[in-house]
C-alpha atoms as a PDB file:
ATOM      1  CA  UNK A   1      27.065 -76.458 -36.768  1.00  0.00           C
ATOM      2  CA  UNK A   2      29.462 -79.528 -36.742  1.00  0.00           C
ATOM      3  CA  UNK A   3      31.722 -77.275 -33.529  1.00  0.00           C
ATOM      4  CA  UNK A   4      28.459 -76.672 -31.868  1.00  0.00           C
ATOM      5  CA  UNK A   5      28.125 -81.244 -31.546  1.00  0.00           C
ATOM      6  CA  UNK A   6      32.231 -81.525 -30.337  1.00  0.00           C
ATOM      7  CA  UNK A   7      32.042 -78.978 -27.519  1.00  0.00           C
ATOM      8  CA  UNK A   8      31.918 -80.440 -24.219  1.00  0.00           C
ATOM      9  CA  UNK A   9      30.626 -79.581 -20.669  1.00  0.00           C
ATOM     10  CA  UNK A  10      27.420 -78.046 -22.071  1.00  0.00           C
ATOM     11  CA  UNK A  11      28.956 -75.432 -24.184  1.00  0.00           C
ATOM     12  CA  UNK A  12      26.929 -74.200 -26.727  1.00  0.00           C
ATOM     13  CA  UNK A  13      27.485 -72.334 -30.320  1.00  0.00           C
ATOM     14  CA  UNK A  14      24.256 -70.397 -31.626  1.00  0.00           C
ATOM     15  CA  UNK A  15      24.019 -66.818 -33.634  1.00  0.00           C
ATOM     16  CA  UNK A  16      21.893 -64.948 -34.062  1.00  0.00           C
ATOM     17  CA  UNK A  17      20.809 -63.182 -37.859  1.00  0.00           C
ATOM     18  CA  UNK A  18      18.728 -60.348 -36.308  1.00  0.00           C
ATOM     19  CA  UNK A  19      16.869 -57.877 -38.981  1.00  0.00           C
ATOM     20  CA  UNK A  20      17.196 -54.000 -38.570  1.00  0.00           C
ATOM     21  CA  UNK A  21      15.310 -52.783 -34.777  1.00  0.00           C
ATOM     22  CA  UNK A  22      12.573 -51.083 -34.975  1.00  0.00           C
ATOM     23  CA  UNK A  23      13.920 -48.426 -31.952  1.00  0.00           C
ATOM     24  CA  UNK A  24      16.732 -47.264 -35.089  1.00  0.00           C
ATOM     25  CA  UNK A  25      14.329 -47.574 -38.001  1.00  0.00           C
ATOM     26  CA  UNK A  26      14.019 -43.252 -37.678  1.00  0.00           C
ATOM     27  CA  UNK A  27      17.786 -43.308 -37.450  1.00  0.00           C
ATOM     28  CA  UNK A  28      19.709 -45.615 -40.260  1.00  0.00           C
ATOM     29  CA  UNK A  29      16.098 -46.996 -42.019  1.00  0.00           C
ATOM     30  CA  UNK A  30      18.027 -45.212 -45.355  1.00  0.00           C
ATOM     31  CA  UNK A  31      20.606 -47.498 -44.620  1.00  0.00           C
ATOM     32  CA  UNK A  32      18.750 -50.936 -45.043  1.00  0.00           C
ATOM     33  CA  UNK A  33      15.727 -50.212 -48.060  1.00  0.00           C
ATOM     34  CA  UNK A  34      13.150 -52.771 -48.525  1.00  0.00           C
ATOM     35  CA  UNK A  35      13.646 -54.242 -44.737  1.00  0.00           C
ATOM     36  CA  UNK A  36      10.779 -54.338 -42.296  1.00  0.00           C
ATOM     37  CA  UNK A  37      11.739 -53.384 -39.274  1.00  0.00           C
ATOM     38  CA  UNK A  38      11.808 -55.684 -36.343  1.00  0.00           C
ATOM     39  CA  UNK A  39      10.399 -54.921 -32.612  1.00  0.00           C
ATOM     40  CA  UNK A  40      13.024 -55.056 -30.588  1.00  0.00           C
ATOM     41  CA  UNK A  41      11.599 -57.392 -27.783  1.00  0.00           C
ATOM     42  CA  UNK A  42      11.256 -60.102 -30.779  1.00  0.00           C
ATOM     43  CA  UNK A  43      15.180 -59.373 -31.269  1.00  0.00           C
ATOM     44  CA  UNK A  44      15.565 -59.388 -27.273  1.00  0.00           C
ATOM     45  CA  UNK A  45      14.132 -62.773 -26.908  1.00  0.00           C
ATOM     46  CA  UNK A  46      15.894 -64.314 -29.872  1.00  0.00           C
ATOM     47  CA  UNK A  47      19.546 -63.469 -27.978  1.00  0.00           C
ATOM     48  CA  UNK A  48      17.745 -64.763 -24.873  1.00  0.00           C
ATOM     49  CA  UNK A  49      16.993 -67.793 -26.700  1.00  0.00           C
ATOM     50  CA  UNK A  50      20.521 -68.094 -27.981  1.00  0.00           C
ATOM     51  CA  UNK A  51      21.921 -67.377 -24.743  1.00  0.00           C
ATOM     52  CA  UNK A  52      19.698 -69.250 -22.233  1.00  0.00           C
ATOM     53  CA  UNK A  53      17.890 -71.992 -24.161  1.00  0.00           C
ATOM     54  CA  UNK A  54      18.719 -75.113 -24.569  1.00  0.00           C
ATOM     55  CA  UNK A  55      19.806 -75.215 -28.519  1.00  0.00           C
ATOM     56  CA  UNK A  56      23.047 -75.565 -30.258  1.00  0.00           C
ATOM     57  CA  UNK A  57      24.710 -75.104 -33.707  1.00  0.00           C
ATOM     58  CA  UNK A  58      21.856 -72.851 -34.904  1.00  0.00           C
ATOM     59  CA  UNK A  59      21.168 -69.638 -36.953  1.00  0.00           C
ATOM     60  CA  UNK A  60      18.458 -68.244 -35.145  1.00  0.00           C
ATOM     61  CA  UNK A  61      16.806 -65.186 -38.124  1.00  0.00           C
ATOM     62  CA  UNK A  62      14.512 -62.611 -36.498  1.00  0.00           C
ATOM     63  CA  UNK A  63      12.985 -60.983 -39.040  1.00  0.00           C
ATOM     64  CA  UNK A  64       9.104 -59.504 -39.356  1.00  0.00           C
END
């Protein structure tokens, strides 16, 4: 968080903490026990926000 307030000419410094996709749930759900799956347009618009909002220096945690 303290890079993401030194970077100049607008860059930015976000990640995102996404929780396991729904689309793989069939796939690797044995993997991650206990976790809800997550639509994946929720996870889609969390890397949009990331990418093409206007925040910086945060952990943005999709999760249902």
């Amino acid at each position: 968080m303290a890079a993401a307030t030194e970077l100049q000419r607008g860059i930015r410094i976000n990640a995102v903490s996404p929780g396991q996709a729904e689309d793989s749930a069939g796939a690797i759900s044995h993997l991650f026990p206990g976790f809800n799956p997550v639509p994946m347009q929720k996870l889609v618009n969390a890397y949009r926000r990331s990418v093409e909002g206007v925040v910086t220096g945060r952990i943005i945690r999709v999760h249902e």
